[in-house]
PDB file of N, CA and C in Angstrom:
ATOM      1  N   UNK A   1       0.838  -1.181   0.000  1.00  0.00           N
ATOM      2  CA  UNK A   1       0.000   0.000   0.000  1.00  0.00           C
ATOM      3  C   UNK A   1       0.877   1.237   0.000  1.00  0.00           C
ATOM      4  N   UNK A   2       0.373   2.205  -1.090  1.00  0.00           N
ATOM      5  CA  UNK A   2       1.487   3.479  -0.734  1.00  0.00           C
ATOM      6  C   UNK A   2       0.333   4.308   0.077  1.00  0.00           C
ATOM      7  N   UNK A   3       0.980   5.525   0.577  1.00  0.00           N
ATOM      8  CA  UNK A   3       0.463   6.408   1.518  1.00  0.00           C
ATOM      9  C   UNK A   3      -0.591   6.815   1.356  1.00  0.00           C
ATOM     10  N   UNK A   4      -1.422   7.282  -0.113  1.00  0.00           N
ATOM     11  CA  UNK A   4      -2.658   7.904  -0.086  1.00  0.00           C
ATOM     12  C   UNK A   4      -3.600   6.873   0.266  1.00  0.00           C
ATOM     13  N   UNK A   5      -3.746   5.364   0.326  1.00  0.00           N
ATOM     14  CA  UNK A   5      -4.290   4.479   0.486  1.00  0.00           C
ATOM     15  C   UNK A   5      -4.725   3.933   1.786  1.00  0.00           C
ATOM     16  N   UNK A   6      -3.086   4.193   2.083  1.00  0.00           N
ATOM     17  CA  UNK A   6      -3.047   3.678   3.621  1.00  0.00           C
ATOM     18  C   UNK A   6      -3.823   4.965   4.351  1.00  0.00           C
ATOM     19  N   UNK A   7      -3.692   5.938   4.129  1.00  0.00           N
ATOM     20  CA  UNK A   7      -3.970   7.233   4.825  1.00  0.00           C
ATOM     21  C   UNK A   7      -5.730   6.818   4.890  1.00  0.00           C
ATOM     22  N   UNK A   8      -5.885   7.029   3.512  1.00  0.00           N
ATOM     23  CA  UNK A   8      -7.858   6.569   3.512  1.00  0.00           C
ATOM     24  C   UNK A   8      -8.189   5.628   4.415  1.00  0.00           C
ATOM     25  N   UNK A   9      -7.408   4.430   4.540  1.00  0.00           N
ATOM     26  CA  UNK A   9      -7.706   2.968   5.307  1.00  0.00           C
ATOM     27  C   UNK A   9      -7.536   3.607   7.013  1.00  0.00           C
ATOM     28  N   UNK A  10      -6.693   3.928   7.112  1.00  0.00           N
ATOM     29  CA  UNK A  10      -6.609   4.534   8.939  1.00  0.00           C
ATOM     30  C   UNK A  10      -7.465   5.333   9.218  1.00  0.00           C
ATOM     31  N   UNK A  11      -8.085   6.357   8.232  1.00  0.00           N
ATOM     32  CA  UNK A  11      -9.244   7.431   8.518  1.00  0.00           C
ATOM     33  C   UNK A  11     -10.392   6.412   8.620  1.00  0.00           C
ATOM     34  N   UNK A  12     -10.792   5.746   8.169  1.00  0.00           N
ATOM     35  CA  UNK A  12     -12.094   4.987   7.878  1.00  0.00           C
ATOM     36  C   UNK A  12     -12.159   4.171   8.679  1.00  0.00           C
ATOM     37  N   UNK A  13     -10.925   3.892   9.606  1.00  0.00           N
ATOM     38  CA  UNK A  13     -10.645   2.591  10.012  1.00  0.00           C
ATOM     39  C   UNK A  13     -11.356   3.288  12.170  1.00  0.00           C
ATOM     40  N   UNK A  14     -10.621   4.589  12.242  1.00  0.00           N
ATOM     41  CA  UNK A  14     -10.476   5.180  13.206  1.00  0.00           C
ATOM     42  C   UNK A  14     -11.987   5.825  13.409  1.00  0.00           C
ATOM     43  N   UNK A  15     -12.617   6.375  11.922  1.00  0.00           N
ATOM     44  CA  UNK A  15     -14.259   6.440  12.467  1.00  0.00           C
ATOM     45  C   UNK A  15     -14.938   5.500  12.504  1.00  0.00           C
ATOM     46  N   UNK A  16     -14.582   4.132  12.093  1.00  0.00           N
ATOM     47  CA  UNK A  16     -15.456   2.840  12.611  1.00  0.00           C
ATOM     48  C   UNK A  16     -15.407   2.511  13.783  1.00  0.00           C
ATOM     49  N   UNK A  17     -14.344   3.189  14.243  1.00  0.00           N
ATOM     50  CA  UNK A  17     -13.263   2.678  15.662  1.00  0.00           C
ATOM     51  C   UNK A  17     -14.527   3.637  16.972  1.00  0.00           C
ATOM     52  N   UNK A  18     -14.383   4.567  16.115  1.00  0.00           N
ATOM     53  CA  UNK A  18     -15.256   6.361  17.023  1.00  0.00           C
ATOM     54  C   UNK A  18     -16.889   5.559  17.039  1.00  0.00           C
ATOM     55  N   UNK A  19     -17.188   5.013  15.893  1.00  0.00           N
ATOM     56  CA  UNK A  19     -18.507   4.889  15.956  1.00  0.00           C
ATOM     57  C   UNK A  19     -19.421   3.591  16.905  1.00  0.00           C
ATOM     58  N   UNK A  20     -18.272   2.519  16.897  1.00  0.00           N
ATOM     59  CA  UNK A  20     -18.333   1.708  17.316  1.00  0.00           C
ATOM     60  C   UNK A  20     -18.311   1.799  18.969  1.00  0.00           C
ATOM     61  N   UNK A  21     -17.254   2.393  19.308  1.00  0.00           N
ATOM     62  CA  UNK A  21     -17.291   3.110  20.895  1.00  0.00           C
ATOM     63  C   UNK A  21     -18.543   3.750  21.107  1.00  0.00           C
ATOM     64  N   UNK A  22     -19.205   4.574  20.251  1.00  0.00           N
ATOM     65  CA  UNK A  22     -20.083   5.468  20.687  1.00  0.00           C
ATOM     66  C   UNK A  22     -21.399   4.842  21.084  1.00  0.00           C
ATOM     67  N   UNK A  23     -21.620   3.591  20.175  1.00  0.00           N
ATOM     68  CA  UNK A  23     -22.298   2.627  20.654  1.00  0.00           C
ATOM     69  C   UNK A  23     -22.364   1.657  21.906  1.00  0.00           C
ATOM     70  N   UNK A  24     -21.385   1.734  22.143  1.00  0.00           N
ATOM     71  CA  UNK A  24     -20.861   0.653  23.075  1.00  0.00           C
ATOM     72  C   UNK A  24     -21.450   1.131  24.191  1.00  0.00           C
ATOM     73  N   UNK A  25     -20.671   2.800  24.370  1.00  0.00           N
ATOM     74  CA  UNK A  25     -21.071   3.578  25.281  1.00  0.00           C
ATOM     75  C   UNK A  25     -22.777   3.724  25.498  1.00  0.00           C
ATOM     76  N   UNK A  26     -23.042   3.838  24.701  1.00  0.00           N
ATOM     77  CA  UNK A  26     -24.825   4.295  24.202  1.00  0.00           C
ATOM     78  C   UNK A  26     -25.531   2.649  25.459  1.00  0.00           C
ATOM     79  N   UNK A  27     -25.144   1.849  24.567  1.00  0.00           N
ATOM     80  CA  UNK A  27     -25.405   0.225  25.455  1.00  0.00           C
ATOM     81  C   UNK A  27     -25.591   0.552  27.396  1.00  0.00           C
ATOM     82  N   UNK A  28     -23.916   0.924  27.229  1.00  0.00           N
ATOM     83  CA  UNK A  28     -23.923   0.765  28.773  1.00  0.00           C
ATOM     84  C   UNK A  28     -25.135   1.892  29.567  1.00  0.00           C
ATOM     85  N   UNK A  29     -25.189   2.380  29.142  1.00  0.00           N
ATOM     86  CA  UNK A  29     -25.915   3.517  29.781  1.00  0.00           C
ATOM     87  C   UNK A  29     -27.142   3.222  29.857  1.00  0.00           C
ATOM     88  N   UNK A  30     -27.786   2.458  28.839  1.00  0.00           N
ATOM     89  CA  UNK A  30     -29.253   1.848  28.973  1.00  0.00           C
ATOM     90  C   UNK A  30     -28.700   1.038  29.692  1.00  0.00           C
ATOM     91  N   UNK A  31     -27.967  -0.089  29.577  1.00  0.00           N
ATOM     92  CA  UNK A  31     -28.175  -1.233  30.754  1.00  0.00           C
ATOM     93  C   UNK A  31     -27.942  -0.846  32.495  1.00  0.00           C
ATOM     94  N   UNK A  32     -27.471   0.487  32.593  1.00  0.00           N
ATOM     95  CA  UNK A  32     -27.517   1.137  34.031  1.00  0.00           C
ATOM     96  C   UNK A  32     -28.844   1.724  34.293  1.00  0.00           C
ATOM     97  N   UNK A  33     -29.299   2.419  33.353  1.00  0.00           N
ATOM     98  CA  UNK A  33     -30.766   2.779  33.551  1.00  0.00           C
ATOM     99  C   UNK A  33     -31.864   1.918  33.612  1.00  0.00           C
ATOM    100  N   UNK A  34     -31.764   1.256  33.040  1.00  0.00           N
ATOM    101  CA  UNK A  34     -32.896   0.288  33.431  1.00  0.00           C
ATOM    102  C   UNK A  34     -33.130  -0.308  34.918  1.00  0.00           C
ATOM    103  N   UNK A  35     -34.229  -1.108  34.957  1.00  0.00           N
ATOM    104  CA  UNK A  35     -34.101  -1.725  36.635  1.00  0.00           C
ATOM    105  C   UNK A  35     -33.249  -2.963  36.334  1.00  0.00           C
ATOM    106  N   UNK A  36     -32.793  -2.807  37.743  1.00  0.00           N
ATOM    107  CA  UNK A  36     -31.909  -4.145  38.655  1.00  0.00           C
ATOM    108  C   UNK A  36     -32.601  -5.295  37.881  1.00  0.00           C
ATOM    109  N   UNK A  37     -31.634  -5.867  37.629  1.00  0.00           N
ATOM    110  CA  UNK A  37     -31.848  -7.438  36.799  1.00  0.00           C
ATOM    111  C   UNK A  37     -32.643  -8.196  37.840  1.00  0.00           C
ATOM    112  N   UNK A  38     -33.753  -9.589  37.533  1.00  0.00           N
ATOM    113  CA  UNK A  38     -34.621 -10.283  38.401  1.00  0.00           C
ATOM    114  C   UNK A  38     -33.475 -11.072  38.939  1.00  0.00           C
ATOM    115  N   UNK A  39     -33.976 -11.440  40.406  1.00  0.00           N
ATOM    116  CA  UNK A  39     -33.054 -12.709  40.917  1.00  0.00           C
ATOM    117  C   UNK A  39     -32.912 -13.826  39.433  1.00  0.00           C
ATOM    118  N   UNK A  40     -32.088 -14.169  39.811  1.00  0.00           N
ATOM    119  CA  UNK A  40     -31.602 -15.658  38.786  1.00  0.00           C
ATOM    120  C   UNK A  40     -32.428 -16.654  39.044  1.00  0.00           C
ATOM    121  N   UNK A  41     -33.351 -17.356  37.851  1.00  0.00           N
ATOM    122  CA  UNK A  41     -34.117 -18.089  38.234  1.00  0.00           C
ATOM    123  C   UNK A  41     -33.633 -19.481  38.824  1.00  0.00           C
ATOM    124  N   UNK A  42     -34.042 -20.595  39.517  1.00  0.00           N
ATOM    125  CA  UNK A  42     -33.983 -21.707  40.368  1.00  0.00           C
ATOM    126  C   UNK A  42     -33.147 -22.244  38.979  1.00  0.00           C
ATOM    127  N   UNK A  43     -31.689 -22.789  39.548  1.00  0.00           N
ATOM    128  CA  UNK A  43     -30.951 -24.122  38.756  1.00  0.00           C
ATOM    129  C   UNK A  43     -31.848 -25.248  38.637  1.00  0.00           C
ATOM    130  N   UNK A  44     -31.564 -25.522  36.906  1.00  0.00           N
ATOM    131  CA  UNK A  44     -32.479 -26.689  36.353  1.00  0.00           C
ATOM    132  C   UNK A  44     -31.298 -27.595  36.501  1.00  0.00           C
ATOM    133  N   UNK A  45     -31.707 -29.109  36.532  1.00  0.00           N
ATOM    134  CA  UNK A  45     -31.147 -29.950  36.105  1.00  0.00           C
ATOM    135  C   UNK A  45     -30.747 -30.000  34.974  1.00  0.00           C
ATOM    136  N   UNK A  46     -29.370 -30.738  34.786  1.00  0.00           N
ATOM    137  CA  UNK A  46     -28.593 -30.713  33.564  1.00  0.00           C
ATOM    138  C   UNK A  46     -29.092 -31.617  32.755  1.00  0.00           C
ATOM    139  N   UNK A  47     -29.666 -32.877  33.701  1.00  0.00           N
ATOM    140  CA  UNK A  47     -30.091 -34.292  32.664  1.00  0.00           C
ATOM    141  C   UNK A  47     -31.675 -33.940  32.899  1.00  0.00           C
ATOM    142  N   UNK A  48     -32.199 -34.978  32.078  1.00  0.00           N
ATOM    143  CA  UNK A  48     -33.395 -35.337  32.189  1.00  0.00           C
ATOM    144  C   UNK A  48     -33.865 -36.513  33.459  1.00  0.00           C
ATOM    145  N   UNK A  49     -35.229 -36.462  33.884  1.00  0.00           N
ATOM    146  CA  UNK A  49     -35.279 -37.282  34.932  1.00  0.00           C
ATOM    147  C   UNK A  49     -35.500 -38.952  34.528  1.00  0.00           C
ATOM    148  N   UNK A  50     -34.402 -39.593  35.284  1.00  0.00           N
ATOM    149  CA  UNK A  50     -35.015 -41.055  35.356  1.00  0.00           C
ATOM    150  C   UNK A  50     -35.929 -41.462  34.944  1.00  0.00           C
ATOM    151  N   UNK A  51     -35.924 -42.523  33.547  1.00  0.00           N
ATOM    152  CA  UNK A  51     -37.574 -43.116  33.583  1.00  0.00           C
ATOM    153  C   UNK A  51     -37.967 -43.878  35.150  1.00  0.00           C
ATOM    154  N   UNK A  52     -39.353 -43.885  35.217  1.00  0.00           N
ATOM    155  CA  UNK A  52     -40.057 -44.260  36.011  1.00  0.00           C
ATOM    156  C   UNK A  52     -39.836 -45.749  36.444  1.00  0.00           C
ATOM    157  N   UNK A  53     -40.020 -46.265  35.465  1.00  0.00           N
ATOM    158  CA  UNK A  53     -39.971 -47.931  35.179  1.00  0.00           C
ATOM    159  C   UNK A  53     -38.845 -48.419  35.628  1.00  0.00           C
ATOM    160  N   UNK A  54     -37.779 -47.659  35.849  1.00  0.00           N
ATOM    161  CA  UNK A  54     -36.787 -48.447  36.176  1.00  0.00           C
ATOM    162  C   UNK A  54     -36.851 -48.681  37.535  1.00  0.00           C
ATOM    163  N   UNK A  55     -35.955 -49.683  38.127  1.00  0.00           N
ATOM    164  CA  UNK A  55     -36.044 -50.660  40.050  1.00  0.00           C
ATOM    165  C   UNK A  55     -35.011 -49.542  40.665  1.00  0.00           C
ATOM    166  N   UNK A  56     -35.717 -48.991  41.714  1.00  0.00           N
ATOM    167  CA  UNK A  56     -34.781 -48.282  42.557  1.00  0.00           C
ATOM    168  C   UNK A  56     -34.390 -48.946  43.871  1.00  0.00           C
ATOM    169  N   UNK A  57     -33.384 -48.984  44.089  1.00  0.00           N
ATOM    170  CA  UNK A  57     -32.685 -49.247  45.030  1.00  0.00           C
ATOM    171  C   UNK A  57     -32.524 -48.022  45.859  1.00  0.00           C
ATOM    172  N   UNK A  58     -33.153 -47.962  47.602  1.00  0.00           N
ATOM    173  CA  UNK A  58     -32.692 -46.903  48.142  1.00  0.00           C
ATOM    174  C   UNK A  58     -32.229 -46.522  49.155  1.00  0.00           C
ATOM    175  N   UNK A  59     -31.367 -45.814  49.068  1.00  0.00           N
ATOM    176  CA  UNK A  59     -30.578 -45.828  50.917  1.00  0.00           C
ATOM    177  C   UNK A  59     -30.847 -44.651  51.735  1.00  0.00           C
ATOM    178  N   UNK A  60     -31.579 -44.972  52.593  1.00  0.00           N
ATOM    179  CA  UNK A  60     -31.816 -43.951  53.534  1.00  0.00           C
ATOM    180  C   UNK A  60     -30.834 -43.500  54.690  1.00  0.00           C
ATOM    181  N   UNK A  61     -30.079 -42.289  54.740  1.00  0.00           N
ATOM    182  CA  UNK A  61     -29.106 -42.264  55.489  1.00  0.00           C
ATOM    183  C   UNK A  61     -29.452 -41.043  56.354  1.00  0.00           C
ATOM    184  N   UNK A  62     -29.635 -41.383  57.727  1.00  0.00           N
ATOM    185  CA  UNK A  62     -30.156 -40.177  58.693  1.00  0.00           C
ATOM    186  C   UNK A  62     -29.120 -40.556  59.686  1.00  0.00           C
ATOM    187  N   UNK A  63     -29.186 -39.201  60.683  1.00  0.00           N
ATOM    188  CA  UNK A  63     -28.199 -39.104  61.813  1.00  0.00           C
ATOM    189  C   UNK A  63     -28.172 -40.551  62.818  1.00  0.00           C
ATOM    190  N   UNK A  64     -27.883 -40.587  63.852  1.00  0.00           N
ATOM    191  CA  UNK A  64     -27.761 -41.453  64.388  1.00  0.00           C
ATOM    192  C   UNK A  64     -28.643 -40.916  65.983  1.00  0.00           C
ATOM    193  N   UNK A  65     -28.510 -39.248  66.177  1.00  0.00           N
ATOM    194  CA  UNK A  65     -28.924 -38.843  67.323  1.00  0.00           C
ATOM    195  C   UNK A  65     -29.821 -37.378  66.686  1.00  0.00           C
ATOM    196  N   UNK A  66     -31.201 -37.370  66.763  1.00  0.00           N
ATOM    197  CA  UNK A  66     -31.363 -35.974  65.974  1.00  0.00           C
ATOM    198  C   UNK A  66     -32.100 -34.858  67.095  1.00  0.00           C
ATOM    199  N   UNK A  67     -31.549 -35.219  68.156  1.00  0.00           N
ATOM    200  CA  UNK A  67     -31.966 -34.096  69.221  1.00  0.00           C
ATOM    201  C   UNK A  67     -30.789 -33.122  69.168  1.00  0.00           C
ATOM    202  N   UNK A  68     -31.036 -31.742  69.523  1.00  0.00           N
ATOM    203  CA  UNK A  68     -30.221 -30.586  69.484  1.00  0.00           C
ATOM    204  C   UNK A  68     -29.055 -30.710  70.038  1.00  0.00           C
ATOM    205  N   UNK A  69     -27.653 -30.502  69.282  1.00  0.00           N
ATOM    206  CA  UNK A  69     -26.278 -30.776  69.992  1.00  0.00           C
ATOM    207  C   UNK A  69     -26.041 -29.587  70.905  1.00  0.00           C
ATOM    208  N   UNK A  70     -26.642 -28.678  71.212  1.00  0.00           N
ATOM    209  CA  UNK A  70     -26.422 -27.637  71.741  1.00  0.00           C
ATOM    210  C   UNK A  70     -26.844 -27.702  73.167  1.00  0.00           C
ATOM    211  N   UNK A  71     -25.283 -27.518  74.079  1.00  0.00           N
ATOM    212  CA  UNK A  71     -25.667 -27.747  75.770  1.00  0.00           C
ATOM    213  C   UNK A  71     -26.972 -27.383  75.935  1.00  0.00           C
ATOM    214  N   UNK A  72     -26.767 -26.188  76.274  1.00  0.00           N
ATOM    215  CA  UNK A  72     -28.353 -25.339  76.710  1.00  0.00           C
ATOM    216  C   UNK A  72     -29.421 -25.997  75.826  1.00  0.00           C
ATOM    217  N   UNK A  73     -29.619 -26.429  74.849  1.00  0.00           N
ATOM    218  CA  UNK A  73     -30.741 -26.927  73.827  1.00  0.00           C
ATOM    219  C   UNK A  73     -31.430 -28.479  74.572  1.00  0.00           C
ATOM    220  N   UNK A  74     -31.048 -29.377  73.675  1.00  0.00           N
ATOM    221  CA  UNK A  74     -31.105 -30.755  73.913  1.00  0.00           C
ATOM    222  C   UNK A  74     -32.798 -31.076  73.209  1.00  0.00           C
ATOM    223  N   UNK A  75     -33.421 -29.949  72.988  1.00  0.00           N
ATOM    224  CA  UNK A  75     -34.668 -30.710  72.592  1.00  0.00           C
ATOM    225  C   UNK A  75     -34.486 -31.663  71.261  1.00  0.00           C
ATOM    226  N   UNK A  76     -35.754 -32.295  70.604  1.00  0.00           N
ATOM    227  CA  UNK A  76     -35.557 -33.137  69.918  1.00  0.00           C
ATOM    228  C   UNK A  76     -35.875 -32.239  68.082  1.00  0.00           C
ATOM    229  N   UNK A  77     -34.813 -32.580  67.162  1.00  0.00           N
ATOM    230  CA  UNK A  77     -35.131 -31.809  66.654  1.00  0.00           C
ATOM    231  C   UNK A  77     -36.250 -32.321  65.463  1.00  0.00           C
ATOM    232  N   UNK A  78     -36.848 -31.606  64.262  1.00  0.00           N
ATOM    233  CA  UNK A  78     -37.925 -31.664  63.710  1.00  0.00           C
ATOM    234  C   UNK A  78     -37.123 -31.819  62.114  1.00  0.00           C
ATOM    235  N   UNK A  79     -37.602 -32.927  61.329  1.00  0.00           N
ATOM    236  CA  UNK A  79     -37.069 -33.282  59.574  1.00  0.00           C
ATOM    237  C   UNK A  79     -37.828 -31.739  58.987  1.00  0.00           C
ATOM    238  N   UNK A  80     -37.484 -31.018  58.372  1.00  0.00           N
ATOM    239  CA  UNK A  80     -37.804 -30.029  57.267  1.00  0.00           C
ATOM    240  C   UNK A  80     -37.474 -30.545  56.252  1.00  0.00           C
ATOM    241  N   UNK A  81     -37.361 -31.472  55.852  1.00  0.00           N
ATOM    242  CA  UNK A  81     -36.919 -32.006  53.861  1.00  0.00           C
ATOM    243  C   UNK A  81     -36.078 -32.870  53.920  1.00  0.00           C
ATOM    244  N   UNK A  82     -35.857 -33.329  52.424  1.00  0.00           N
ATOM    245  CA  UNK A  82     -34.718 -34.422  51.916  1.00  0.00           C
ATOM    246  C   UNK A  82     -33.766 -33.983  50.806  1.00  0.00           C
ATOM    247  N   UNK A  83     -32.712 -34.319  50.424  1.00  0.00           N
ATOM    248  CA  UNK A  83     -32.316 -34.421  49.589  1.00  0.00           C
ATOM    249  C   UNK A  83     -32.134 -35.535  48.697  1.00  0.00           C
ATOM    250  N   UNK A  84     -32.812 -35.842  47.812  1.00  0.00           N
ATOM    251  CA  UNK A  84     -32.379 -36.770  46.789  1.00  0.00           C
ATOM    252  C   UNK A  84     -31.552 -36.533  45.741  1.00  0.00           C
ATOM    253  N   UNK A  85     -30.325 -37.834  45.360  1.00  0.00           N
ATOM    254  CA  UNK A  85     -29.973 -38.248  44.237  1.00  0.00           C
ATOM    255  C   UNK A  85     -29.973 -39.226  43.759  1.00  0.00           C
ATOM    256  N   UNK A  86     -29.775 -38.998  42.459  1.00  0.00           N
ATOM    257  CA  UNK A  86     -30.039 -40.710  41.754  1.00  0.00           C
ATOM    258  C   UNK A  86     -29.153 -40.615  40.770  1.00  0.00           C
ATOM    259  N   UNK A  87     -28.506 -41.764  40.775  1.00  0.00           N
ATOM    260  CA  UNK A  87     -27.096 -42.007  40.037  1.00  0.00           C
ATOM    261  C   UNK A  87     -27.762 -43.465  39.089  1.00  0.00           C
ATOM    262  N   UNK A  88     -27.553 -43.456  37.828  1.00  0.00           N
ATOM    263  CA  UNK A  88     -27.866 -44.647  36.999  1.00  0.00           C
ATOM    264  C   UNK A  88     -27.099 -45.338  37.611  1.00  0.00           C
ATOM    265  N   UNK A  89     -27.346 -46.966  37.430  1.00  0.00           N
ATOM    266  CA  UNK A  89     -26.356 -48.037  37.642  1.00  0.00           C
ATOM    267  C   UNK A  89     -26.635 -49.024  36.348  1.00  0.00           C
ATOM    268  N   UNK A  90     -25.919 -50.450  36.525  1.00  0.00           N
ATOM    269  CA  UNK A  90     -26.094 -51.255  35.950  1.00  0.00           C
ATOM    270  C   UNK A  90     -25.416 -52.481  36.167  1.00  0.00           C
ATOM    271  N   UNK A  91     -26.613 -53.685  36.491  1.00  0.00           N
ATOM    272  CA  UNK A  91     -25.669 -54.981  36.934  1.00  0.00           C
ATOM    273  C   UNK A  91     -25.307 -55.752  35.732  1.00  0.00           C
ATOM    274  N   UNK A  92     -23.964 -55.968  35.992  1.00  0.00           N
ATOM    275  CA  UNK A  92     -23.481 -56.647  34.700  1.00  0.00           C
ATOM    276  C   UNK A  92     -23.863 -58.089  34.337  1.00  0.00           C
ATOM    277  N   UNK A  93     -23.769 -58.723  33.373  1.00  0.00           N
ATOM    278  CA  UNK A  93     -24.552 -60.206  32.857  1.00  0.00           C
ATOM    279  C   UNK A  93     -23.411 -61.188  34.779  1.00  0.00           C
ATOM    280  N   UNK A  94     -24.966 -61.684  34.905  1.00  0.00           N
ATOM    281  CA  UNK A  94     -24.849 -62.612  35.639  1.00  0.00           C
ATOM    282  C   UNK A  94     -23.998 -63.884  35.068  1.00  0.00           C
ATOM    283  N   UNK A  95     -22.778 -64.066  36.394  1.00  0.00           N
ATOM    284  CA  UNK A  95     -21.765 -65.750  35.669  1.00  0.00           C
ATOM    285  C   UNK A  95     -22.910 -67.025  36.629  1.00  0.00           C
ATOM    286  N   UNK A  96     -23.268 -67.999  36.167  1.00  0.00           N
ATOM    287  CA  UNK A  96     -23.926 -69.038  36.898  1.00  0.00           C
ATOM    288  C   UNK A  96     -23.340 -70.421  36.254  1.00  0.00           C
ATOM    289  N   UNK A  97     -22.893 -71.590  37.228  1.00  0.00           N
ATOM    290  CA  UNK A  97     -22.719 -72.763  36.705  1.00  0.00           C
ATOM    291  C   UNK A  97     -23.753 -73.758  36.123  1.00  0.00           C
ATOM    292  N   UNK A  98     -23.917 -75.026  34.703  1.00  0.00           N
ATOM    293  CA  UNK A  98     -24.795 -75.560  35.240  1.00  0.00           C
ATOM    294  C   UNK A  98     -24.522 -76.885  35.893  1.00  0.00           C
ATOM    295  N   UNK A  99     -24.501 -77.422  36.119  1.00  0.00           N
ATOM    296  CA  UNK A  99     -24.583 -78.894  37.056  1.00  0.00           C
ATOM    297  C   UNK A  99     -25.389 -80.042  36.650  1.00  0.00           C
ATOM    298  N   UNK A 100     -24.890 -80.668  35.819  1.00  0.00           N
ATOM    299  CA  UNK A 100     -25.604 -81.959  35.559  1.00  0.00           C
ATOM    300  C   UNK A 100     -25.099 -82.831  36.237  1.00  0.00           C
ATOM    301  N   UNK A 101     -25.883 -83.396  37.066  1.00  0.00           N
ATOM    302  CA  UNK A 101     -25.960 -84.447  37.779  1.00  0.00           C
ATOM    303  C   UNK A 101     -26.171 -85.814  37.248  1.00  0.00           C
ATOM    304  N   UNK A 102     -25.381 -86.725  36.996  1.00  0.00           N
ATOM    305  CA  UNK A 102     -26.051 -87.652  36.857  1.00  0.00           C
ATOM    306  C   UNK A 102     -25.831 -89.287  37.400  1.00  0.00           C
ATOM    307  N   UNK A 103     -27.100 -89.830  37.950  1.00  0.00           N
ATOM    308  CA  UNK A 103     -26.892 -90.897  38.993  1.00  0.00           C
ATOM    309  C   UNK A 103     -26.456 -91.595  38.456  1.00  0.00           C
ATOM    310  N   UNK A 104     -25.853 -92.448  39.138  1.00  0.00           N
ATOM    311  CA  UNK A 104     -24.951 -93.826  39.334  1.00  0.00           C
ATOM    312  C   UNK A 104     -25.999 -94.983  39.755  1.00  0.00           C
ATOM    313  N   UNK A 105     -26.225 -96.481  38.937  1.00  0.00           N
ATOM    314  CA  UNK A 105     -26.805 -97.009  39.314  1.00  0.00           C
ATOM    315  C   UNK A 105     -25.935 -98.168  38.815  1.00  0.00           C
ATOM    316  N   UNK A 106     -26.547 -99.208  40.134  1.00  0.00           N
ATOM    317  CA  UNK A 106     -25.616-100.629  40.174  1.00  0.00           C
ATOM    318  C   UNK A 106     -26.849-101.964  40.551  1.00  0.00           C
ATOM    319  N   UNK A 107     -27.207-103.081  39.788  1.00  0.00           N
ATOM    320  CA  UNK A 107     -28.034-104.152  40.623  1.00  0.00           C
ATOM    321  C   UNK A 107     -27.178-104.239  41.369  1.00  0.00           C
ATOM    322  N   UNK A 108     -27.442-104.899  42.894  1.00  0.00           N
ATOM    323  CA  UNK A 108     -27.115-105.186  43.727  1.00  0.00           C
ATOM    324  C   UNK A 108     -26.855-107.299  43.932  1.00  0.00           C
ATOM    325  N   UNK A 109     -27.785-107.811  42.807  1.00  0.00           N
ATOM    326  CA  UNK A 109     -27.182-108.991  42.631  1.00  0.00           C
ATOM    327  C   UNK A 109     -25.960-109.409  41.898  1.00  0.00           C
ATOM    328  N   UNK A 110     -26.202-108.720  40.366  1.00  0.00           N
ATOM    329  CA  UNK A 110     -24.932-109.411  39.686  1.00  0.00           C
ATOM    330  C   UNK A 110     -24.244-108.255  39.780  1.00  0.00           C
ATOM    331  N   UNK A 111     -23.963-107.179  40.289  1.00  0.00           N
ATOM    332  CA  UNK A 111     -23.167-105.548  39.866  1.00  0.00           C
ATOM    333  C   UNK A 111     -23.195-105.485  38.112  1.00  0.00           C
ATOM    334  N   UNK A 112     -24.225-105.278  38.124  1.00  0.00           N
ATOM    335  CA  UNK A 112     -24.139-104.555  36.621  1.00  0.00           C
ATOM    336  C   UNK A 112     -24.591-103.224  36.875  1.00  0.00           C
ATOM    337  N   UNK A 113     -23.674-102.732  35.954  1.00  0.00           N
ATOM    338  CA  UNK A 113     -23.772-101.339  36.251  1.00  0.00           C
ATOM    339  C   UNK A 113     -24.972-100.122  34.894  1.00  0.00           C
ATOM    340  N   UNK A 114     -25.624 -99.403  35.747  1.00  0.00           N
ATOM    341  CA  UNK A 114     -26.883 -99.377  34.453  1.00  0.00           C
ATOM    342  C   UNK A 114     -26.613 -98.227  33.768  1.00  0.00           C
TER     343      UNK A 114
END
């Protein structure tokens, strides 16, 4: 590029530069004026829920003592909720032997064996 070129390209380049700021600026100023953004709504789950149909297995795991640890306290305290999770599983193909049995038979006069 010789100079008259380059010169055009930096002018054009520097009011895209001006115009683009002026916007930017323009943005922020509505997003301060406006009202305070709503609380953030409640976290969704990432997956979808468990089909139904499937066998749950479940472990219930509670304290061991649920009266108040607190000297002065000691009353007994009260469940407000649970937390559940559920983790897929899967039992792998069952190993089983089979066992054929099979009897032994003998007459008892001549030992022939049957």
């Amino acid at each position: 590029m010789n100079a008259e070129p380059r010169q055009m390209f930096d002018e054009a380049m520097a009011e895209d530069q001006a115009g683009l700021e002026a916007q930017l600026l323009a943005l922020q100023g509505a997003a301060v004026a406006t009202e305070p953004a709503a609380p953030a709504p409640k976290r969704q789950p990432r997956r979808q829920a468990l089909p139904d149909h499937l066998r749950r297995v479940e472990y219930h795991q509670e304290p061991e003592n649920t009266t108040c640890a607190t000297p002065d306290c000691g009353q007994p305290m009260v469940r407000i909720g649970q937390d559940v999770s559920e983790r897929l599983d899967i039992v792998p193909a069952e190993y089983f032997v089979h066992r054929h049995i099979r009897g032994k038979w003998v007459c008892k006069c001549c030992q022939q064996k049957g």
